[in-house]
PDB file of N, CA and C in Angstrom:
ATOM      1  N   UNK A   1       3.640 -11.997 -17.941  1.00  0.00           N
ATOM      2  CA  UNK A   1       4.127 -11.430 -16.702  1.00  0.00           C
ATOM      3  C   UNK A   1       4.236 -12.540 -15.653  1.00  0.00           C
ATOM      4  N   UNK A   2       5.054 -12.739 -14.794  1.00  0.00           N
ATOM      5  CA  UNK A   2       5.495 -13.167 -13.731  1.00  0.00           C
ATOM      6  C   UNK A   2       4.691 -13.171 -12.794  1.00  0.00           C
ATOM      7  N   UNK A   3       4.064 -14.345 -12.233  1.00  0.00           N
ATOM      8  CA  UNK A   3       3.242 -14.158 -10.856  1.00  0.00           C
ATOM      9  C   UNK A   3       4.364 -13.896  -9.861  1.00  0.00           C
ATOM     10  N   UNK A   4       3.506 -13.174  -8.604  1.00  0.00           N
ATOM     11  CA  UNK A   4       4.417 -12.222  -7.516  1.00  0.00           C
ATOM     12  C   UNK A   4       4.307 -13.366  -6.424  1.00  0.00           C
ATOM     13  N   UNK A   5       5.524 -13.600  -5.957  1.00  0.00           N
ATOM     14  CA  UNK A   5       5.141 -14.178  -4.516  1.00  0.00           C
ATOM     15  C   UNK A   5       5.814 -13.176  -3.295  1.00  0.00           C
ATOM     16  N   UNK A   6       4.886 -12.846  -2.257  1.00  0.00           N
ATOM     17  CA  UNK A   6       5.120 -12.710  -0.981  1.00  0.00           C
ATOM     18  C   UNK A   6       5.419 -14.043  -0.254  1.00  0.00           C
ATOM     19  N   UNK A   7       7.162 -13.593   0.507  1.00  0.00           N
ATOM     20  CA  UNK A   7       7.345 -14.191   1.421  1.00  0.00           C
ATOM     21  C   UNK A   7       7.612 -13.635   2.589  1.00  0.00           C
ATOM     22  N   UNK A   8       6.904 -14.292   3.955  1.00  0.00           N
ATOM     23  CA  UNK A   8       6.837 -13.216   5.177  1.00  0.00           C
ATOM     24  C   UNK A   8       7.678 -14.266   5.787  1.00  0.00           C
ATOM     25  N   UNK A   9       8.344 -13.939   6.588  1.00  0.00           N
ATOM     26  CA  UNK A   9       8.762 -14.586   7.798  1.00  0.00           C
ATOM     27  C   UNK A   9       9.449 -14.060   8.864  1.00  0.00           C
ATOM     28  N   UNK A  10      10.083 -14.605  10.059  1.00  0.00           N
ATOM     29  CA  UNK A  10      10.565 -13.903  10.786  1.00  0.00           C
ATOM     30  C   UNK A  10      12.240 -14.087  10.861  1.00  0.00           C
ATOM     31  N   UNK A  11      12.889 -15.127  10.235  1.00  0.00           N
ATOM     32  CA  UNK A  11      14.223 -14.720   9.954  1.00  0.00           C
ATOM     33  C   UNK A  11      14.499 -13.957   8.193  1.00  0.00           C
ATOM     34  N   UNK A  12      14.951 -12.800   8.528  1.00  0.00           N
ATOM     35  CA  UNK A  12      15.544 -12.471   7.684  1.00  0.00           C
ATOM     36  C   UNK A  12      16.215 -13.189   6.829  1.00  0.00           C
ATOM     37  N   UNK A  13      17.432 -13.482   6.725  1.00  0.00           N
ATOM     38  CA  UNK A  13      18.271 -14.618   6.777  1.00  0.00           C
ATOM     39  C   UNK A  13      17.695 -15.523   5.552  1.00  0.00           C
ATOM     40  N   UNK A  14      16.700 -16.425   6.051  1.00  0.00           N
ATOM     41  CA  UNK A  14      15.776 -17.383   5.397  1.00  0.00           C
ATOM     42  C   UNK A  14      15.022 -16.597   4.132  1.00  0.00           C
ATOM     43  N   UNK A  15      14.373 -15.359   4.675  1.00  0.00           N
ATOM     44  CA  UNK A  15      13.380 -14.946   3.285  1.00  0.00           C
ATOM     45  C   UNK A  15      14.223 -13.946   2.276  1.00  0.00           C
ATOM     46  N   UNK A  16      15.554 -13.832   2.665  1.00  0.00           N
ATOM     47  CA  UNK A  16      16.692 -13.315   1.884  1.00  0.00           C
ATOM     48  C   UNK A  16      17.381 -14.667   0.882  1.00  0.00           C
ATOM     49  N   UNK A  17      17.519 -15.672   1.600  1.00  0.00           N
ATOM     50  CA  UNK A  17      18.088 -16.730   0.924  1.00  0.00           C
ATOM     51  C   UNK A  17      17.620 -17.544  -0.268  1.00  0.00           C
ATOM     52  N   UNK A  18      16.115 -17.591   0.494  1.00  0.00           N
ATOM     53  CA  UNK A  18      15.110 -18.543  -0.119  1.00  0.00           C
ATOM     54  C   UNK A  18      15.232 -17.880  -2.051  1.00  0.00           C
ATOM     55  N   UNK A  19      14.728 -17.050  -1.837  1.00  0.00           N
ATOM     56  CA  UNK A  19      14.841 -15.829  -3.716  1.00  0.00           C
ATOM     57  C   UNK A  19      15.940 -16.554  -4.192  1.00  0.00           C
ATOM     58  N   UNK A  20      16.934 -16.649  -3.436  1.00  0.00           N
ATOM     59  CA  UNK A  20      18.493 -17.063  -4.471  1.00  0.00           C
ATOM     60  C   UNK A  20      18.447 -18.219  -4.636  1.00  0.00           C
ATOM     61  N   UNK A  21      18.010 -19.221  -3.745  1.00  0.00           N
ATOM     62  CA  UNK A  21      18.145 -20.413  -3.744  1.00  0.00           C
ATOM     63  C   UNK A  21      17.207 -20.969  -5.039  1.00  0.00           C
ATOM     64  N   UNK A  22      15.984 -20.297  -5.461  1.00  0.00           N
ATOM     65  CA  UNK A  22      14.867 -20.345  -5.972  1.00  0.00           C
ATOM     66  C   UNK A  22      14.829 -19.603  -7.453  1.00  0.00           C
ATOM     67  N   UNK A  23      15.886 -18.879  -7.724  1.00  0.00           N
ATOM     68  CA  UNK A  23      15.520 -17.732  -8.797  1.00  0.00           C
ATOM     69  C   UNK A  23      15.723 -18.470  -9.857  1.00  0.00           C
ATOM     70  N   UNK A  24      15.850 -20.413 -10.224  1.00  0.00           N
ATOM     71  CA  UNK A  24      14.942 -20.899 -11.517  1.00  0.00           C
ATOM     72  C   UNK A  24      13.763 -20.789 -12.025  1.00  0.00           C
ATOM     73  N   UNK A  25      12.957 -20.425 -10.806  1.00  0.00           N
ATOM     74  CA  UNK A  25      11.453 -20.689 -11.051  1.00  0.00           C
ATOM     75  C   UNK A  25      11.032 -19.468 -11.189  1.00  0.00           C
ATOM     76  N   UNK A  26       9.896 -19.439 -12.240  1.00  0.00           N
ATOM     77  CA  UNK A  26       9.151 -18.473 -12.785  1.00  0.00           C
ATOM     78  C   UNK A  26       8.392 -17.368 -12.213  1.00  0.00           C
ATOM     79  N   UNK A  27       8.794 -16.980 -11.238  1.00  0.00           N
ATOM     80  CA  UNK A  27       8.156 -15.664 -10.269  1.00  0.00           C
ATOM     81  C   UNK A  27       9.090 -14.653  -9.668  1.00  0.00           C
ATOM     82  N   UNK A  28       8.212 -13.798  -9.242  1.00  0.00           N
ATOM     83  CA  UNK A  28       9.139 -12.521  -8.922  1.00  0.00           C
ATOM     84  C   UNK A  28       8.866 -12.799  -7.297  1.00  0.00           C
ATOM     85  N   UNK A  29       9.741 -12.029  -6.523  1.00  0.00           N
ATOM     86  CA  UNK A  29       9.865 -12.533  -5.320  1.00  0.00           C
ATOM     87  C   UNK A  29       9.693 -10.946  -4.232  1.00  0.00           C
ATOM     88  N   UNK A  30       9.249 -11.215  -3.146  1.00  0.00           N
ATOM     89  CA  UNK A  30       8.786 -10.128  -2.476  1.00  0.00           C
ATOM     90  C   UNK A  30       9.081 -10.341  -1.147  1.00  0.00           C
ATOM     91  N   UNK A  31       9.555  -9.819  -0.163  1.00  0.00           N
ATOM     92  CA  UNK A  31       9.568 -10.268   1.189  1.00  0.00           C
ATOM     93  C   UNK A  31       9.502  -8.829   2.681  1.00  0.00           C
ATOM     94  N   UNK A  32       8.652 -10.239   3.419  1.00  0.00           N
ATOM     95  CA  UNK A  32       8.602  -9.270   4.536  1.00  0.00           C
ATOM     96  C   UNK A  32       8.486 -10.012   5.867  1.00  0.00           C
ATOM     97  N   UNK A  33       8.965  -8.946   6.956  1.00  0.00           N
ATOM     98  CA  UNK A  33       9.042  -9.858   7.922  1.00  0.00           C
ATOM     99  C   UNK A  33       7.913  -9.158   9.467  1.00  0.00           C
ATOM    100  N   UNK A  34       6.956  -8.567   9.092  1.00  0.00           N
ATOM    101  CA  UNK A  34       6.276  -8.314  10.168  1.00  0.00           C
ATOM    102  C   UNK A  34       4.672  -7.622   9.180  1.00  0.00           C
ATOM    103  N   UNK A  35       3.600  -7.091  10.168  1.00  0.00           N
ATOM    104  CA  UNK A  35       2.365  -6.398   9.777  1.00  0.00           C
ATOM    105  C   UNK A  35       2.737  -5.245   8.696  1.00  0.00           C
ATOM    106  N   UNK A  36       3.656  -4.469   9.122  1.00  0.00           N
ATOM    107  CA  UNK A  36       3.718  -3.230   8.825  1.00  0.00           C
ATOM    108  C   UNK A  36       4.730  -3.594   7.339  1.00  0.00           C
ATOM    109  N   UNK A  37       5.406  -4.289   7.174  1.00  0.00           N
ATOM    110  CA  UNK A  37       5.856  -4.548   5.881  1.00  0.00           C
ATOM    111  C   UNK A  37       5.263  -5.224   4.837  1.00  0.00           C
ATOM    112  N   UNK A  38       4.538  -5.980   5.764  1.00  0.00           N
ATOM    113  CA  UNK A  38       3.074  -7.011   4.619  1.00  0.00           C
ATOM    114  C   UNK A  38       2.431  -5.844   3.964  1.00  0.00           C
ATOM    115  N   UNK A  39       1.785  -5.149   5.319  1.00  0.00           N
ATOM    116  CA  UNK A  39       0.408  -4.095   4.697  1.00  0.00           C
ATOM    117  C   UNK A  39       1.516  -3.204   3.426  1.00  0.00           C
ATOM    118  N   UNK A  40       2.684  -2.743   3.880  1.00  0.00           N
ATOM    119  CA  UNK A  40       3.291  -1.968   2.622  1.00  0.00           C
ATOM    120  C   UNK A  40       3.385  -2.665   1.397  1.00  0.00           C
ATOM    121  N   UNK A  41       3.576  -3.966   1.454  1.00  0.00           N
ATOM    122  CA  UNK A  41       3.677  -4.821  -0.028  1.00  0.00           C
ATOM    123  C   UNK A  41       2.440  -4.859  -0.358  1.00  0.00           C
ATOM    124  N   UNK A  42       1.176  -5.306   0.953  1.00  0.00           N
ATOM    125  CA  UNK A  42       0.187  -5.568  -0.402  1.00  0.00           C
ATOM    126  C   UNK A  42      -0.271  -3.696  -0.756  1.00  0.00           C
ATOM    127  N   UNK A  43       0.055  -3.017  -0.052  1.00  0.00           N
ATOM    128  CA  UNK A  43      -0.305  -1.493  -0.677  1.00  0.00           C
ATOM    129  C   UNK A  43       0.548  -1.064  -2.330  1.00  0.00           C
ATOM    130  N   UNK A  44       1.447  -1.612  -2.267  1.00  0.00           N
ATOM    131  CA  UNK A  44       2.688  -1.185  -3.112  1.00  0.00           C
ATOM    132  C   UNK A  44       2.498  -2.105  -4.211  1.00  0.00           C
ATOM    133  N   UNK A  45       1.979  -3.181  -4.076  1.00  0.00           N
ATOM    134  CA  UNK A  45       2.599  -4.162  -5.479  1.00  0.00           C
ATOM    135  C   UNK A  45       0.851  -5.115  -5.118  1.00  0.00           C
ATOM    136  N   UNK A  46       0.471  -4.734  -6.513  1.00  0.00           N
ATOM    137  CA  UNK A  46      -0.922  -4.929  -6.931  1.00  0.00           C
ATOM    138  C   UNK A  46      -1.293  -6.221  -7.442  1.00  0.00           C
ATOM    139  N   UNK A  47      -0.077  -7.030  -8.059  1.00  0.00           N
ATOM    140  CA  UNK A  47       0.528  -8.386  -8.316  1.00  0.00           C
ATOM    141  C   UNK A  47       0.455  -9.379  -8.015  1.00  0.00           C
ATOM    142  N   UNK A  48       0.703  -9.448  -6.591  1.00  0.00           N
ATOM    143  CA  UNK A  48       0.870 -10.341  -5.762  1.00  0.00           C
ATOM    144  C   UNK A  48      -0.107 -11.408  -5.398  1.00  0.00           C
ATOM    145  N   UNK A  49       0.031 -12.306  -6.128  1.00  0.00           N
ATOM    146  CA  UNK A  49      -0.361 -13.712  -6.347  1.00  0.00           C
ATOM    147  C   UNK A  49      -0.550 -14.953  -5.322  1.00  0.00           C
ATOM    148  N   UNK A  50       0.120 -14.567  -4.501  1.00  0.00           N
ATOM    149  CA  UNK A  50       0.537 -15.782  -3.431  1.00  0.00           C
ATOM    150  C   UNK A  50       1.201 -15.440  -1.894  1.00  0.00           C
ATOM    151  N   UNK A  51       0.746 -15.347  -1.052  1.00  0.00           N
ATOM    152  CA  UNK A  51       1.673 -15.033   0.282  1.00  0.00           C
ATOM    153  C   UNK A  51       2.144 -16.353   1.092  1.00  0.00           C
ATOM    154  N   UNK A  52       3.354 -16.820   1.538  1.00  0.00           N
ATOM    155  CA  UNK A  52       3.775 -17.866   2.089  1.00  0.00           C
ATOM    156  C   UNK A  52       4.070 -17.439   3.446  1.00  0.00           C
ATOM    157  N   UNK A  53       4.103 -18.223   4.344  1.00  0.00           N
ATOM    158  CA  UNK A  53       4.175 -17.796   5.990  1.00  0.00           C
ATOM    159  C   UNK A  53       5.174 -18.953   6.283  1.00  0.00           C
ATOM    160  N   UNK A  54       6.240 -18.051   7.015  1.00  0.00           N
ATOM    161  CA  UNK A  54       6.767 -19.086   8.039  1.00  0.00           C
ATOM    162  C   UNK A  54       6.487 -19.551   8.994  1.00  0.00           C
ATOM    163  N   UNK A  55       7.636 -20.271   9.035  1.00  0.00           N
ATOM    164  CA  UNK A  55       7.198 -21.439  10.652  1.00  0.00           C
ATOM    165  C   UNK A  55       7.618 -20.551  12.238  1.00  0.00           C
ATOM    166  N   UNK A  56       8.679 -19.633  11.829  1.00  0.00           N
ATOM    167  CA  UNK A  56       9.154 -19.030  13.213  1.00  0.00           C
ATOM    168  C   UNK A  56       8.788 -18.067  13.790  1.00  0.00           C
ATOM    169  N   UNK A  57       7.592 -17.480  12.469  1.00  0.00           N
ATOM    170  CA  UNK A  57       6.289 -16.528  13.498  1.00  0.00           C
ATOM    171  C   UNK A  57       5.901 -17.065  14.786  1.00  0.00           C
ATOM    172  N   UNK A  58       5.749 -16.617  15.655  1.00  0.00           N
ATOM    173  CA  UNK A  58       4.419 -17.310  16.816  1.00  0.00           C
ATOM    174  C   UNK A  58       2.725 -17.196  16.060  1.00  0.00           C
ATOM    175  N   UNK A  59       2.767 -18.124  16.096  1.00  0.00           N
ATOM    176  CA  UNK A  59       0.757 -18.612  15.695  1.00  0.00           C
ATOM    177  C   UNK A  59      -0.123 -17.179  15.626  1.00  0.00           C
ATOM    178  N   UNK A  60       0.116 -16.764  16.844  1.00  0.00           N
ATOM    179  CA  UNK A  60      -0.901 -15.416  16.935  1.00  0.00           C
ATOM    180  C   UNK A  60      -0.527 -14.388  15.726  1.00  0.00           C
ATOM    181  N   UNK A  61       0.446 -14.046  15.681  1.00  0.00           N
ATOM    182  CA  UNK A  61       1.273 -13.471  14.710  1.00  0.00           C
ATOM    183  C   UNK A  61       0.619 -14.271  13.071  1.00  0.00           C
ATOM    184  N   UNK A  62       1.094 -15.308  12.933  1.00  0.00           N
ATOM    185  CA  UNK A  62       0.694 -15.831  11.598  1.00  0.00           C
ATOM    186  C   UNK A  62      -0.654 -15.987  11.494  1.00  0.00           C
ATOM    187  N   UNK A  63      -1.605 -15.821  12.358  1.00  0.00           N
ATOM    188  CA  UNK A  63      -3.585 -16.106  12.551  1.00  0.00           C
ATOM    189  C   UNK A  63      -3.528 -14.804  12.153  1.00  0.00           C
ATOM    190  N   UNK A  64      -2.851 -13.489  12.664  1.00  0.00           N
ATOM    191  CA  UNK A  64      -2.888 -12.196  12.237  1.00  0.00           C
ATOM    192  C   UNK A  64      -2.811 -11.978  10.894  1.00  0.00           C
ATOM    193  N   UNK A  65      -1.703 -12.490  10.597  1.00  0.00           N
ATOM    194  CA  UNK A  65      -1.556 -11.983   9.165  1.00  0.00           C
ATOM    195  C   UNK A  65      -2.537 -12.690   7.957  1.00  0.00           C
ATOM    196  N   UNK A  66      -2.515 -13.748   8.513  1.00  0.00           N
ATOM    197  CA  UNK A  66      -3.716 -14.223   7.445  1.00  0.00           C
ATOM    198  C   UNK A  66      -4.736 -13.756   7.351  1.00  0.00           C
ATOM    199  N   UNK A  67      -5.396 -13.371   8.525  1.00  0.00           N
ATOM    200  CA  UNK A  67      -6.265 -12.794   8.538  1.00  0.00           C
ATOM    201  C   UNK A  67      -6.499 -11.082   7.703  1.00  0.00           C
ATOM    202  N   UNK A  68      -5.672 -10.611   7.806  1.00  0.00           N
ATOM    203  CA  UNK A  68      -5.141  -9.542   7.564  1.00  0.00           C
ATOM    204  C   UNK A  68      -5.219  -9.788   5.767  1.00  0.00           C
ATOM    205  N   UNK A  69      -4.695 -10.246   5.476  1.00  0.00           N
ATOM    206  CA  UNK A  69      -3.898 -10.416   3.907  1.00  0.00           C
ATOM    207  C   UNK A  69      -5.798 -10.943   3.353  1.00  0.00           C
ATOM    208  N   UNK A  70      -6.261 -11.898   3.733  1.00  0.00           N
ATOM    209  CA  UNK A  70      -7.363 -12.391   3.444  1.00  0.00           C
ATOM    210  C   UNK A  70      -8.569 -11.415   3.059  1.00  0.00           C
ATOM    211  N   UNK A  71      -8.104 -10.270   4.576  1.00  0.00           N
ATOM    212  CA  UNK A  71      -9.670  -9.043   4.557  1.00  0.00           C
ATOM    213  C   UNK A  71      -9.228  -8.442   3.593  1.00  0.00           C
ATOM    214  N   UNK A  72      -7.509  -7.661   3.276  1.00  0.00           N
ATOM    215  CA  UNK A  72      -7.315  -7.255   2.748  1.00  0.00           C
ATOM    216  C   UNK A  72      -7.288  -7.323   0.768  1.00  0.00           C
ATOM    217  N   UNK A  73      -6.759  -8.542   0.720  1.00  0.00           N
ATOM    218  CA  UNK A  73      -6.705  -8.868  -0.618  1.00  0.00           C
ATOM    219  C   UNK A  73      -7.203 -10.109  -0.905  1.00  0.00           C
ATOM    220  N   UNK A  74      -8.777 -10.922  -0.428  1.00  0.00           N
ATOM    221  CA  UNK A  74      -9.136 -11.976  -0.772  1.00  0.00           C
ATOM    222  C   UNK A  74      -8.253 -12.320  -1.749  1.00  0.00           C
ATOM    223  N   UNK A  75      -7.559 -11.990  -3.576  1.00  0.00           N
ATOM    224  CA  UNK A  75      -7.721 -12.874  -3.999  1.00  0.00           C
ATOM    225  C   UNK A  75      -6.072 -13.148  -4.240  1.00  0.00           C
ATOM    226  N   UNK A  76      -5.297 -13.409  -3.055  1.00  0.00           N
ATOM    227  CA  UNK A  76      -3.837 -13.736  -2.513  1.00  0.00           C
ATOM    228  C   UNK A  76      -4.245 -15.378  -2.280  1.00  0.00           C
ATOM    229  N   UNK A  77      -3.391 -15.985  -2.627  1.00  0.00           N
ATOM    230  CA  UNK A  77      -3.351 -17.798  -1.909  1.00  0.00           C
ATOM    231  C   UNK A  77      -2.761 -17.418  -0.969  1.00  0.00           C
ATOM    232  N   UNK A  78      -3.419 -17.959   0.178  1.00  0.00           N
ATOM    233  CA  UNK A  78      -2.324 -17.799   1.305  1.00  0.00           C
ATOM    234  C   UNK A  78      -1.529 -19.240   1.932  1.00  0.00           C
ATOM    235  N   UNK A  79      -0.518 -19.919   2.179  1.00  0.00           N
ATOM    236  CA  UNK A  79      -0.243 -20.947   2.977  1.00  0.00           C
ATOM    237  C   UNK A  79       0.838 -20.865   4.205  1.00  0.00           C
ATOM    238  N   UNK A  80       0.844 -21.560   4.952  1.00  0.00           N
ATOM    239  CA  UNK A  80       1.346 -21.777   6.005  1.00  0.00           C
ATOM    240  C   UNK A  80       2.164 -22.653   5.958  1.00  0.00           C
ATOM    241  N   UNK A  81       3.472 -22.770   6.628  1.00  0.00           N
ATOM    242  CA  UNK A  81       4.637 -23.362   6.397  1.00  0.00           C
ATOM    243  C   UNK A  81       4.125 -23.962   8.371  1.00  0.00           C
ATOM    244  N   UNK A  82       4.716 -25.345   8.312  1.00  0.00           N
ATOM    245  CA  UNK A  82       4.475 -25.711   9.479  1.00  0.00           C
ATOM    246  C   UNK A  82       5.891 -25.480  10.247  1.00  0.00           C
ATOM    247  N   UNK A  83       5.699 -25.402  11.893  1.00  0.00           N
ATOM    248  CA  UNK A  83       6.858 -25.392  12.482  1.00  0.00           C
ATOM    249  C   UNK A  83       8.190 -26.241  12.826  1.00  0.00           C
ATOM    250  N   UNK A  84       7.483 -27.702  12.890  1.00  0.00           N
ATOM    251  CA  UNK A  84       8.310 -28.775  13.127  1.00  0.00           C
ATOM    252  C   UNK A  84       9.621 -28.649  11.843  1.00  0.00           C
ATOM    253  N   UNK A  85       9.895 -28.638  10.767  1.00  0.00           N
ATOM    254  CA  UNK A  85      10.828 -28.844   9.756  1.00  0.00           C
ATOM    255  C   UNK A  85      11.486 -27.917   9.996  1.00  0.00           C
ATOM    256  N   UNK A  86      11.208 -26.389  10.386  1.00  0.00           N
ATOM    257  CA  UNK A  86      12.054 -25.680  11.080  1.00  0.00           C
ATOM    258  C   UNK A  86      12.808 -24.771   9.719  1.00  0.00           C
ATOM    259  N   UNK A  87      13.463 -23.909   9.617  1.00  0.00           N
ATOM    260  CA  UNK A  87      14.000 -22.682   8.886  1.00  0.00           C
ATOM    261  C   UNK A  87      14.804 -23.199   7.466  1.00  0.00           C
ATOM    262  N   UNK A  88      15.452 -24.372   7.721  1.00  0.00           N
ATOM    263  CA  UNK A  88      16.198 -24.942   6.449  1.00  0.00           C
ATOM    264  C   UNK A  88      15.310 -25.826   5.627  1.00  0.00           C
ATOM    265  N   UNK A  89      14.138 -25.811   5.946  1.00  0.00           N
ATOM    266  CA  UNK A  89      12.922 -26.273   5.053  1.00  0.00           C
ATOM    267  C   UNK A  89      12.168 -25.077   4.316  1.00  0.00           C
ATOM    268  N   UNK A  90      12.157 -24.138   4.269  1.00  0.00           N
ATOM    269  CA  UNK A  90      11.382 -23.158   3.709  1.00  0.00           C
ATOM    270  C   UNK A  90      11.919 -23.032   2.498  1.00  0.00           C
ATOM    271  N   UNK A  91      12.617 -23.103   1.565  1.00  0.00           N
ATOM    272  CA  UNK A  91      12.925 -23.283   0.440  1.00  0.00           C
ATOM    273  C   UNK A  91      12.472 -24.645  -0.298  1.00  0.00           C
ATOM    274  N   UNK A  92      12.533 -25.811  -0.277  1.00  0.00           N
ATOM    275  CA  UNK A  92      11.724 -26.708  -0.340  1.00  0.00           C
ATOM    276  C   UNK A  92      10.002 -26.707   0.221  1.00  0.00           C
ATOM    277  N   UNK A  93       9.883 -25.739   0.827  1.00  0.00           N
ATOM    278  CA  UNK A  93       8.250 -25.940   0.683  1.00  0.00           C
ATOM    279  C   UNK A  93       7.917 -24.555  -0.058  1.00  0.00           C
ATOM    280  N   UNK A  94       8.689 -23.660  -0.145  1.00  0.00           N
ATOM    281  CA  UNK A  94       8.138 -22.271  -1.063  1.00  0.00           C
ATOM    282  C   UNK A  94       8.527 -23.377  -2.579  1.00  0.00           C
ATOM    283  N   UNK A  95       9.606 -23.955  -3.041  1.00  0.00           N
ATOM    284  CA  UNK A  95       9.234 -24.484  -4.280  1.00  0.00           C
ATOM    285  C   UNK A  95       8.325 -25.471  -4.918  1.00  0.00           C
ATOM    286  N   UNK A  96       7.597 -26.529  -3.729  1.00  0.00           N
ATOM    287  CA  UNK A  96       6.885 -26.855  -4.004  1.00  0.00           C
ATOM    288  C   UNK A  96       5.353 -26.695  -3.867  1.00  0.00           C
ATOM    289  N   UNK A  97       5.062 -25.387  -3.157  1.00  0.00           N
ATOM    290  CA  UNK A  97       3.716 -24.223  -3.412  1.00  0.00           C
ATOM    291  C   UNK A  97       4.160 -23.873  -4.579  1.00  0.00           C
ATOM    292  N   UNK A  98       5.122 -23.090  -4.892  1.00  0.00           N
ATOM    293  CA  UNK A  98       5.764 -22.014  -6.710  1.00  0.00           C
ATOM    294  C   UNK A  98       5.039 -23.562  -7.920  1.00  0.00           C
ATOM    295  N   UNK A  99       6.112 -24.917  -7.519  1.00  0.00           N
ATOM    296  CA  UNK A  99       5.910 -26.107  -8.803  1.00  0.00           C
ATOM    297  C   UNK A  99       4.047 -26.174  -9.130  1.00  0.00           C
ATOM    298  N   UNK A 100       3.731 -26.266  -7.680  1.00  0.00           N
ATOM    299  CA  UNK A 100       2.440 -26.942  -7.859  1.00  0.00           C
ATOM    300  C   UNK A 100       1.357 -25.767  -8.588  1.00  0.00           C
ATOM    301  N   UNK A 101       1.742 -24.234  -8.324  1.00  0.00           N
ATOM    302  CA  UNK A 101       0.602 -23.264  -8.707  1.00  0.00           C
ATOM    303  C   UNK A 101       1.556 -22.856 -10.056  1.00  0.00           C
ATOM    304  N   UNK A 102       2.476 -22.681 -10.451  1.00  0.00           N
ATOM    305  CA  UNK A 102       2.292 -22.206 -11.383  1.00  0.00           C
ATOM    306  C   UNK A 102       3.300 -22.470 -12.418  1.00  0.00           C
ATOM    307  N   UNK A 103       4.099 -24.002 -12.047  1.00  0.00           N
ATOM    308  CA  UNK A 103       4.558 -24.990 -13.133  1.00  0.00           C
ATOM    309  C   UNK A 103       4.123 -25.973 -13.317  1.00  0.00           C
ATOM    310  N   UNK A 104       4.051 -27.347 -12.484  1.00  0.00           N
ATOM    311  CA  UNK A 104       3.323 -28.373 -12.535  1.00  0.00           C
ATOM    312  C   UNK A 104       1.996 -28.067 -13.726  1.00  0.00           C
ATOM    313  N   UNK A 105       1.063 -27.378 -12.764  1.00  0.00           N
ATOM    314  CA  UNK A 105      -0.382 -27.465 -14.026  1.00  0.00           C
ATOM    315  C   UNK A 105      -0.131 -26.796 -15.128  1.00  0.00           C
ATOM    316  N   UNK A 106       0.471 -26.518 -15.508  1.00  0.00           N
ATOM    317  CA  UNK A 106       1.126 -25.663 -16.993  1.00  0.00           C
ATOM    318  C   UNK A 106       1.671 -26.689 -17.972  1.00  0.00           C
ATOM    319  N   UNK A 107       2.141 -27.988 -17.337  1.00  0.00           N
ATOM    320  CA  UNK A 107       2.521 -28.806 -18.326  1.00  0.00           C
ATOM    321  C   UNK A 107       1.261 -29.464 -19.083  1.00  0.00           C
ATOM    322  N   UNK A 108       1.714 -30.149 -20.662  1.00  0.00           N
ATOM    323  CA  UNK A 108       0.535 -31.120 -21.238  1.00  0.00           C
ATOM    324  C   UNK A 108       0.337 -32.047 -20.705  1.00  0.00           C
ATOM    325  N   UNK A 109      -0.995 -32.366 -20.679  1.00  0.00           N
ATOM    326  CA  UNK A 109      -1.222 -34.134 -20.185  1.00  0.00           C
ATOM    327  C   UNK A 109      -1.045 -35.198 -20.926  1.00  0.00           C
TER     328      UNK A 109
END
């Protein structure tokens, strides 16, 4: 089975794109863009392996949700996408969280 990734952010746009841009890599893809759509994914889909945060939340907003996702489902990875690289970087950093957890260490040494 497919590890699940949650992606939250606040452009649409971006966490619509990112899946297509991405659908080589070995996971199923999930997205949301506020509290009330997080809490429905992690209620809805039991899966979910990984939550990624964007950069165009405001801080308080993304301290929320982590927090949130953390009480809720300790055993989610959670990471944070920084702000400076800005919206056309979130595909390059969701694939290299996806390479590093669950292709990279999968190869032989």
């Amino acid at each position: 089975m497919k590890p699940v990734v949650l992606l939250i952010g606040k452009l649409r746009q971006v966490i619509e794109k990112v899946p297509q841009q991405l659908d080589h890599l070995p996971v199923n893809w999930l997205g949301a863009h506020d509290h009330a759509e997080v809490m429905h994914q992690l209620n809805r889909e039991p899966n979910i392996d990984c939550a990624i945060i964007g950069g165009s939340l405001p801080d308080d907003i993304r301290g929320d949700l982590v927090a949130m996702i953390a009480t809720r489902r300790p055993d989610i990875c959670i990471h944070v996408k920084d702000r400076d690289s800005g919206p056309d970087a979130m595909a390059g950093f969701v694939e290299n969280i996806v390479r590093m957890q669950y292709v990279d260490h999968k190869l032989p040494a």
